[in-house]
ModelCIF file with pLDDT and N, C-alpha, C, O atoms, coordinates in Angstrom:
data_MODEL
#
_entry.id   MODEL 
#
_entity.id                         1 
_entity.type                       polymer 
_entity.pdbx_number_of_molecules   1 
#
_entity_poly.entity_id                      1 
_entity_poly.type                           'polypeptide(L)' 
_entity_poly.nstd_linkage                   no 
_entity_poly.nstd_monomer                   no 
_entity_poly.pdbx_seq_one_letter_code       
;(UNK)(UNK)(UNK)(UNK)(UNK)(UNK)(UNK)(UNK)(UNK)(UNK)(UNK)(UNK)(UNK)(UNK)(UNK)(UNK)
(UNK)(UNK)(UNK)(UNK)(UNK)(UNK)(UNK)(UNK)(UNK)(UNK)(UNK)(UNK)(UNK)(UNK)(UNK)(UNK)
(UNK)
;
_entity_poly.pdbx_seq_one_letter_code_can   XXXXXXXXXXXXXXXXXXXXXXXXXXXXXXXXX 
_entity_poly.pdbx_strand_id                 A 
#
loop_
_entity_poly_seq.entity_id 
_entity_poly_seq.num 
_entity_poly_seq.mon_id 
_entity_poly_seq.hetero 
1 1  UNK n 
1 2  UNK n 
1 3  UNK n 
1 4  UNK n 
1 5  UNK n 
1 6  UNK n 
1 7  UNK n 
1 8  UNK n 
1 9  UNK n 
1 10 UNK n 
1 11 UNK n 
1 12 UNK n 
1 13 UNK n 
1 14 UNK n 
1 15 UNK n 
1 16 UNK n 
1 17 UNK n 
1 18 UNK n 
1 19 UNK n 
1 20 UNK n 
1 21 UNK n 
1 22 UNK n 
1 23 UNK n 
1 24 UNK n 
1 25 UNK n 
1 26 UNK n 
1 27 UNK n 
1 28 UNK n 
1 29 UNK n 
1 30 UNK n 
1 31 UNK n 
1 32 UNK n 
1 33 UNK n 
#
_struct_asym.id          A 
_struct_asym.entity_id   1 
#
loop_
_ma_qa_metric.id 
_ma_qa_metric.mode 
_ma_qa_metric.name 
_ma_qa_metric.software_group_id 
_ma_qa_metric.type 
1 global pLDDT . pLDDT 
2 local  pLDDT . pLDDT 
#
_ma_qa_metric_global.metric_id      1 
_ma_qa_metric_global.metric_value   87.64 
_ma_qa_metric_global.model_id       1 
_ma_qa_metric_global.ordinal_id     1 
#
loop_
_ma_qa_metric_local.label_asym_id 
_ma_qa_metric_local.label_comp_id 
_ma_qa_metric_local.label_seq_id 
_ma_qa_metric_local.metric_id 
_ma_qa_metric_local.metric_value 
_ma_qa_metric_local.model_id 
_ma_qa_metric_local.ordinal_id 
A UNK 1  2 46.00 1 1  
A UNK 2  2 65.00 1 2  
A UNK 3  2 79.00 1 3  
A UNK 4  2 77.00 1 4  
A UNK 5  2 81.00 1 5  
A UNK 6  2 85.00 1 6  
A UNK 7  2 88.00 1 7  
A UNK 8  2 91.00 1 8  
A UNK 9  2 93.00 1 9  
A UNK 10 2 92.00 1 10 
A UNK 11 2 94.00 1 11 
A UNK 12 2 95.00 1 12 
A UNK 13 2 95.00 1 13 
A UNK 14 2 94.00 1 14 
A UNK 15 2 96.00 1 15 
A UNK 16 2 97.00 1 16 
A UNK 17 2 95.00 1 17 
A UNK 18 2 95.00 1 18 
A UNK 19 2 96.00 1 19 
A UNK 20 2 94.00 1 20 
A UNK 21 2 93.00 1 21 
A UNK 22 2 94.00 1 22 
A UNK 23 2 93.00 1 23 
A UNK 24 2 90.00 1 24 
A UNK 25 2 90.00 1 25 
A UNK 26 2 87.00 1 26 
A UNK 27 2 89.00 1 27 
A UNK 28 2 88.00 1 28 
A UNK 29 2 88.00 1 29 
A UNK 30 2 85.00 1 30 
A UNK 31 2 84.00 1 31 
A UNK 32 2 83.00 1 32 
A UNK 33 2 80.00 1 33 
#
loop_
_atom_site.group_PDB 
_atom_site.id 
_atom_site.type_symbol 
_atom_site.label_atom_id 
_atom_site.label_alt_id 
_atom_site.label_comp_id 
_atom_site.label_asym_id 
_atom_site.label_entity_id 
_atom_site.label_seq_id 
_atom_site.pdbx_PDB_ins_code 
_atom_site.Cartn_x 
_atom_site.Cartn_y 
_atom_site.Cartn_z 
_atom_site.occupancy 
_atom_site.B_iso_or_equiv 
_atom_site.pdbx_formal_charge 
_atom_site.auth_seq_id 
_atom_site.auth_comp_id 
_atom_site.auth_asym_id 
_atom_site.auth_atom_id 
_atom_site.pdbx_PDB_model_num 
ATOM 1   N N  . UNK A 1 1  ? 0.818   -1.196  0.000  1.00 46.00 ? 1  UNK A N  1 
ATOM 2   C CA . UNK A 1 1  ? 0.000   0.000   0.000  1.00 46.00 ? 1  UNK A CA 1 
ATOM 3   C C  . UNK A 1 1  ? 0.858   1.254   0.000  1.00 46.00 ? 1  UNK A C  1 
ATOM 4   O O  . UNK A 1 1  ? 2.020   1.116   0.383  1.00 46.00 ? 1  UNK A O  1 
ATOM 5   N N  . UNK A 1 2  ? 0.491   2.320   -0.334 1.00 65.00 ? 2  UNK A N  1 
ATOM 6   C CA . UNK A 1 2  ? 0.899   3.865   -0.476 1.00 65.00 ? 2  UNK A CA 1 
ATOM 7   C C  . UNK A 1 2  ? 1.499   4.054   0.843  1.00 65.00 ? 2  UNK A C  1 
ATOM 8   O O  . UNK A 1 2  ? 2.649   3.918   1.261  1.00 65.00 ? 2  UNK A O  1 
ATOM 9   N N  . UNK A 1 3  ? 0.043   4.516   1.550  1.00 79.00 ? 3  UNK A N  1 
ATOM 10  C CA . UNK A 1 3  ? 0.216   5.207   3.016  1.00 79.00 ? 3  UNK A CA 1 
ATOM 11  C C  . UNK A 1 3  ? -0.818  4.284   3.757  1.00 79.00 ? 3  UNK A C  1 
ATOM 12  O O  . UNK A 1 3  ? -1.679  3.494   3.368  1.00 79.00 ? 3  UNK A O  1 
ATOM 13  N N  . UNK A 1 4  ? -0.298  4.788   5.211  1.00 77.00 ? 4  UNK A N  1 
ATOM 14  C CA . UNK A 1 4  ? -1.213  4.602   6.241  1.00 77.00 ? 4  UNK A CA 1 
ATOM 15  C C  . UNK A 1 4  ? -2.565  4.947   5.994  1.00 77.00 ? 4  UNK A C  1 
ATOM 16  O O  . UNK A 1 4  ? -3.553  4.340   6.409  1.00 77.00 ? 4  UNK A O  1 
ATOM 17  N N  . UNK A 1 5  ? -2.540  5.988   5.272  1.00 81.00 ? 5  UNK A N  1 
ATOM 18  C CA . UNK A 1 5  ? -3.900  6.593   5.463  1.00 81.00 ? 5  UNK A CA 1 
ATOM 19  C C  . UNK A 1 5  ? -4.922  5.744   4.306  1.00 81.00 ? 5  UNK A C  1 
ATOM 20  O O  . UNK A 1 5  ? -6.098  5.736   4.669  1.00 81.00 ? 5  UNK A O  1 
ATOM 21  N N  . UNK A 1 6  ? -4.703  5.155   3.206  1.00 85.00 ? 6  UNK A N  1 
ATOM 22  C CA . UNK A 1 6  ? -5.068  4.926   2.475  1.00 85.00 ? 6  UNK A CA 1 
ATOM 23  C C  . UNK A 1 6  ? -4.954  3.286   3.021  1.00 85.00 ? 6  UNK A C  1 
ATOM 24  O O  . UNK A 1 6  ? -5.625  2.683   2.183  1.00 85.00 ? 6  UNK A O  1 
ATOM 25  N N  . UNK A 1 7  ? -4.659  2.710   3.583  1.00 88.00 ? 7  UNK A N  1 
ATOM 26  C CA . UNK A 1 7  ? -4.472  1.184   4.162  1.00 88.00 ? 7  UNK A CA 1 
ATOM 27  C C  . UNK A 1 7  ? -5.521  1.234   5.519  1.00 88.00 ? 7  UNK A C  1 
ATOM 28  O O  . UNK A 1 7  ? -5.599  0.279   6.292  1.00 88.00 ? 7  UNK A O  1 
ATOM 29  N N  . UNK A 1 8  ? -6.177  2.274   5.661  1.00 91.00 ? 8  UNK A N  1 
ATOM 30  C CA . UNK A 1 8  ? -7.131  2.415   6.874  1.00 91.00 ? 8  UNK A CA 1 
ATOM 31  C C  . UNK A 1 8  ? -8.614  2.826   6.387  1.00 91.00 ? 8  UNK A C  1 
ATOM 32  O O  . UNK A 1 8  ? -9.652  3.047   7.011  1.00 91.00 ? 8  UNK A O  1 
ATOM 33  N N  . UNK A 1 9  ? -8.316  2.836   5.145  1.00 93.00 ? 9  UNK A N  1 
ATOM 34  C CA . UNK A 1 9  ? -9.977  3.475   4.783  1.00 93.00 ? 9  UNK A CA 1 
ATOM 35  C C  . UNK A 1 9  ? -10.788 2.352   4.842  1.00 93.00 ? 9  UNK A C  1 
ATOM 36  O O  . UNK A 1 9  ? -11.957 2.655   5.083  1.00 93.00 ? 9  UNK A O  1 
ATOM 37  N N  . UNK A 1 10 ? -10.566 1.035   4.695  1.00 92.00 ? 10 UNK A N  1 
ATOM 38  C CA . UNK A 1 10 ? -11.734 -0.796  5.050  1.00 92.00 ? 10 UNK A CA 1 
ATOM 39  C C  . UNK A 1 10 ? -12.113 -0.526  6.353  1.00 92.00 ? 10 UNK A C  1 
ATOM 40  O O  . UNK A 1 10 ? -13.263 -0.546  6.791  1.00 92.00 ? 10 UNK A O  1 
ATOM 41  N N  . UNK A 1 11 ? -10.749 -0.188  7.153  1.00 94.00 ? 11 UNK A N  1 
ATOM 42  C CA . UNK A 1 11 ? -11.023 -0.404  8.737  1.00 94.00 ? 11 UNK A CA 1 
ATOM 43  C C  . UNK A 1 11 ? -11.651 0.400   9.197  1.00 94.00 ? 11 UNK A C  1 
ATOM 44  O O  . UNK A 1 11 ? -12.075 0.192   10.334 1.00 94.00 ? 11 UNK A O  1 
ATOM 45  N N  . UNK A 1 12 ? -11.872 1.243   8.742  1.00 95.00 ? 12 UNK A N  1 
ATOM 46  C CA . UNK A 1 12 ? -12.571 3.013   9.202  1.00 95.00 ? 12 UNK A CA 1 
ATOM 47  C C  . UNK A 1 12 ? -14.339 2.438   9.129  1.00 95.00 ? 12 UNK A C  1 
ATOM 48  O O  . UNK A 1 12 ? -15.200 2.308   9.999  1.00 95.00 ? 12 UNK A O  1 
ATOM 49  N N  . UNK A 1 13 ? -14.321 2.214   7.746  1.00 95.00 ? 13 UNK A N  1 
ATOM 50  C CA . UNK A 1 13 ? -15.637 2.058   7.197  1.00 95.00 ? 13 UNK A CA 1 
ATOM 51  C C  . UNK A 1 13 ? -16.012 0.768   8.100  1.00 95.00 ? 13 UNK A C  1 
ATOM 52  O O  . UNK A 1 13 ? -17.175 0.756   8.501  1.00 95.00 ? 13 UNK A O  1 
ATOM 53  N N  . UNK A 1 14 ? -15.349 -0.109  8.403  1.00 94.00 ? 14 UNK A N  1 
ATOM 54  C CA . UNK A 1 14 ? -15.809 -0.937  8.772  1.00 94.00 ? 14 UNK A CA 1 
ATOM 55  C C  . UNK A 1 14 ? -16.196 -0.829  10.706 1.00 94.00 ? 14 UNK A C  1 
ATOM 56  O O  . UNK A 1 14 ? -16.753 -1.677  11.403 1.00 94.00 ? 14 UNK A O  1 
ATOM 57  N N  . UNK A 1 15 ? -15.838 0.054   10.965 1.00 96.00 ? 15 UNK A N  1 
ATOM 58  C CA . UNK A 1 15 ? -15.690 0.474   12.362 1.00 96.00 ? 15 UNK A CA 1 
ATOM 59  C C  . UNK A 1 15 ? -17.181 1.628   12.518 1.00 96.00 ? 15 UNK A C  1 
ATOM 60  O O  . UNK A 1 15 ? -18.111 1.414   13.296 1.00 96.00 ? 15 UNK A O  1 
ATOM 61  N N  . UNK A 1 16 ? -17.104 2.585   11.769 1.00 97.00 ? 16 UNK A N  1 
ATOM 62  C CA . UNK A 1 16 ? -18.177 3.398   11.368 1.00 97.00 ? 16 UNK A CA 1 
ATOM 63  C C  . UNK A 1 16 ? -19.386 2.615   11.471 1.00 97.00 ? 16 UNK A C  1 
ATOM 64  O O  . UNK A 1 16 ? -20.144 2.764   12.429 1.00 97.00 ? 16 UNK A O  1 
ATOM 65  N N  . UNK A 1 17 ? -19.599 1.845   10.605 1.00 95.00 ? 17 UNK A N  1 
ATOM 66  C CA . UNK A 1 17 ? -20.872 0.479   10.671 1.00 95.00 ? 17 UNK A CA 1 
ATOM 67  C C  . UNK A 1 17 ? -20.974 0.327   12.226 1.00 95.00 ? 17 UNK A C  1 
ATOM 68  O O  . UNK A 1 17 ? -22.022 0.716   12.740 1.00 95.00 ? 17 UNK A O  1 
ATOM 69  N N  . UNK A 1 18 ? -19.933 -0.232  13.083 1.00 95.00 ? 18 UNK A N  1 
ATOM 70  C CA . UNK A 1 18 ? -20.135 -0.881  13.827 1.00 95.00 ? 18 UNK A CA 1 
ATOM 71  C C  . UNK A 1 18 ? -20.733 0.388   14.985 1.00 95.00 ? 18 UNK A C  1 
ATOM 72  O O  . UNK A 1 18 ? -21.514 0.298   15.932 1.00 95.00 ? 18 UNK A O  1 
ATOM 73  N N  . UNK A 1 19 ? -20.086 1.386   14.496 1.00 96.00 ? 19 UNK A N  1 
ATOM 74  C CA . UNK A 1 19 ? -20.445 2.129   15.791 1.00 96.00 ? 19 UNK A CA 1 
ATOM 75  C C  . UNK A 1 19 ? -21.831 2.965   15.502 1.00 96.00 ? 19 UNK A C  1 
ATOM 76  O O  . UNK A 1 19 ? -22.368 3.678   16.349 1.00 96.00 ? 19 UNK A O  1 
ATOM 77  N N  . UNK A 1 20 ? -22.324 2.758   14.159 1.00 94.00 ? 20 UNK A N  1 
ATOM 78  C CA . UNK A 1 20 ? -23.421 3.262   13.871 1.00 94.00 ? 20 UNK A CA 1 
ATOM 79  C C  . UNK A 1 20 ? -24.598 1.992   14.153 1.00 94.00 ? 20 UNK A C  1 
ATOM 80  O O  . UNK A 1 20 ? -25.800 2.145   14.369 1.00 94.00 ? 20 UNK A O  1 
ATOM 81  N N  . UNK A 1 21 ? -24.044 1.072   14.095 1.00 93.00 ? 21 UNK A N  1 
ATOM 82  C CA . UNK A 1 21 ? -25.278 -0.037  14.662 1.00 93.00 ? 21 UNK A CA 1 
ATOM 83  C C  . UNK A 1 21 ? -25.626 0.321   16.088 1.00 93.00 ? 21 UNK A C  1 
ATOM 84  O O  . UNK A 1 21 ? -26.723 0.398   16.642 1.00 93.00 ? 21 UNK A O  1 
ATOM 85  N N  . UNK A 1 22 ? -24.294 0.535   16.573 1.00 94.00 ? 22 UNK A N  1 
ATOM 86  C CA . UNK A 1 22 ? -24.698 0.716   18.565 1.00 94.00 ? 22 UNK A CA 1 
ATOM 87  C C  . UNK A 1 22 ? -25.171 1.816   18.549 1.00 94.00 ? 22 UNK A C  1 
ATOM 88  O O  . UNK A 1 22 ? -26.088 1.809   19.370 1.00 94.00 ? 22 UNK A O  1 
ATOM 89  N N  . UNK A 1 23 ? -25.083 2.810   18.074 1.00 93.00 ? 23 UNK A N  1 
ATOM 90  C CA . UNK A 1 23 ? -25.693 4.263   18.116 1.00 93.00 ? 23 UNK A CA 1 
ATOM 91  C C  . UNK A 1 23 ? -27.348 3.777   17.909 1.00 93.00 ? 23 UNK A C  1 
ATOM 92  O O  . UNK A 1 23 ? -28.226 4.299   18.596 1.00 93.00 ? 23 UNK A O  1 
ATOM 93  N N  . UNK A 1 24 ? -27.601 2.918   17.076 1.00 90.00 ? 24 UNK A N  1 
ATOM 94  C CA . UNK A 1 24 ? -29.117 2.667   16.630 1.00 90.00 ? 24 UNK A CA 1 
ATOM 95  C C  . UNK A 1 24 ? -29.971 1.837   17.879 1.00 90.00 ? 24 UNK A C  1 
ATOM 96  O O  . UNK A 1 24 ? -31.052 2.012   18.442 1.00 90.00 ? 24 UNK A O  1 
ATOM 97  N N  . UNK A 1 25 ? -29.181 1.128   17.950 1.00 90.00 ? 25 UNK A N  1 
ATOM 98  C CA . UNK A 1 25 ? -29.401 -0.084  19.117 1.00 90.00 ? 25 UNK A CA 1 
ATOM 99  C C  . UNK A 1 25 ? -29.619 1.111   20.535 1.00 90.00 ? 25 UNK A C  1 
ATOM 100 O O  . UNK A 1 25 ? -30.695 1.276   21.110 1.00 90.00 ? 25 UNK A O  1 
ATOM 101 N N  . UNK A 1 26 ? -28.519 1.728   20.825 1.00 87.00 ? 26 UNK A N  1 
ATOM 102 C CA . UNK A 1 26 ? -28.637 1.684   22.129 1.00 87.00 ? 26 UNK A CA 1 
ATOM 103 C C  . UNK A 1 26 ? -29.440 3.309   22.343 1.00 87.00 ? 26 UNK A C  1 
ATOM 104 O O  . UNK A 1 26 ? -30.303 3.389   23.216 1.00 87.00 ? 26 UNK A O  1 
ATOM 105 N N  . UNK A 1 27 ? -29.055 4.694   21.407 1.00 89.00 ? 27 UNK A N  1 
ATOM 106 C CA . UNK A 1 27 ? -29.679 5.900   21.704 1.00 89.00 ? 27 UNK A CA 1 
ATOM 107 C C  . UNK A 1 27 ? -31.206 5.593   21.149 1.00 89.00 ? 27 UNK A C  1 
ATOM 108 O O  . UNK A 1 27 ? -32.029 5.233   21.991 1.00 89.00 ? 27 UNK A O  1 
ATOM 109 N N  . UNK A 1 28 ? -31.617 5.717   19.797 1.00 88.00 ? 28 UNK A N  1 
ATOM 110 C CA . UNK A 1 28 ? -32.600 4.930   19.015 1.00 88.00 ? 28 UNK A CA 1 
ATOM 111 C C  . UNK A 1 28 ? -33.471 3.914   19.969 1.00 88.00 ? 28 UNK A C  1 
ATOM 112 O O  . UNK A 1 28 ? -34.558 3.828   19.398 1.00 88.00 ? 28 UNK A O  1 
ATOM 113 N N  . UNK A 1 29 ? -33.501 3.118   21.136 1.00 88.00 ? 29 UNK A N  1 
ATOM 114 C CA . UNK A 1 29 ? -33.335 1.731   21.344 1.00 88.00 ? 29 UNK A CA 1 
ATOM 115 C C  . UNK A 1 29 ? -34.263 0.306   20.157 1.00 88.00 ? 29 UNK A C  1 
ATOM 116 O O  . UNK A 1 29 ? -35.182 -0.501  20.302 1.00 88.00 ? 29 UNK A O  1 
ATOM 117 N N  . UNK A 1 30 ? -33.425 0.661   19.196 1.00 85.00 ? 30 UNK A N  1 
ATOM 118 C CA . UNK A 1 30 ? -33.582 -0.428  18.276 1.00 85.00 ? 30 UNK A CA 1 
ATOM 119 C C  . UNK A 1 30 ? -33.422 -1.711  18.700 1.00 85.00 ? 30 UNK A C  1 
ATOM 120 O O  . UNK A 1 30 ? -32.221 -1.948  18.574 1.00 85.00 ? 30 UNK A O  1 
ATOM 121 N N  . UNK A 1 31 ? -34.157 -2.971  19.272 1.00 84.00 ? 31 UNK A N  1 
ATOM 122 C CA . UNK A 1 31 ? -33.664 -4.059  19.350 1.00 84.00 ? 31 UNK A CA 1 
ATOM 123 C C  . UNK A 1 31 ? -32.642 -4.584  18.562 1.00 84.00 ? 31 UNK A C  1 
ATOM 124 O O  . UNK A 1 31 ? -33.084 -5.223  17.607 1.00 84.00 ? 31 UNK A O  1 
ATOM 125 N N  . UNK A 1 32 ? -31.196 -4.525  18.646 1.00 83.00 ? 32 UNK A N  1 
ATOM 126 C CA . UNK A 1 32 ? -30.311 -5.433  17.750 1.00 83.00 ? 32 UNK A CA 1 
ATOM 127 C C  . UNK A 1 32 ? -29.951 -6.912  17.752 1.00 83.00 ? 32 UNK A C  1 
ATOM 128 O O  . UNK A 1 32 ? -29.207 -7.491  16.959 1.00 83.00 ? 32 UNK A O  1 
ATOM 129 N N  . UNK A 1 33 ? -30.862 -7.604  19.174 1.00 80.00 ? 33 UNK A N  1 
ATOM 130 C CA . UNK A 1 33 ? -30.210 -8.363  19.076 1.00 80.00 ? 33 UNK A CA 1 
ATOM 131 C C  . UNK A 1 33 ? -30.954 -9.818  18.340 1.00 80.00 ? 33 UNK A C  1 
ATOM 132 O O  . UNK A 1 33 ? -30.279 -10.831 18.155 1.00 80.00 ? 33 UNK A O  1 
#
């Protein structure tokens, strides 16, 4: 890969998801489970 920064954009996105599910789940209280 190039850079760091460009070798972190999967993990970002993929972290984002995760913290946008708990945001839904837990402020929202969306049942997630």
């Amino acid at each position: 890969s190039e850079s760091w920064f460009s070798s972190s954009v999967v993990p970002f996105r993929i972290v984002f998801l995760m913290w946008a599910v708990f945001y839904l789940q837990y402020v929202l209280g969306w049942p997630m489970s």
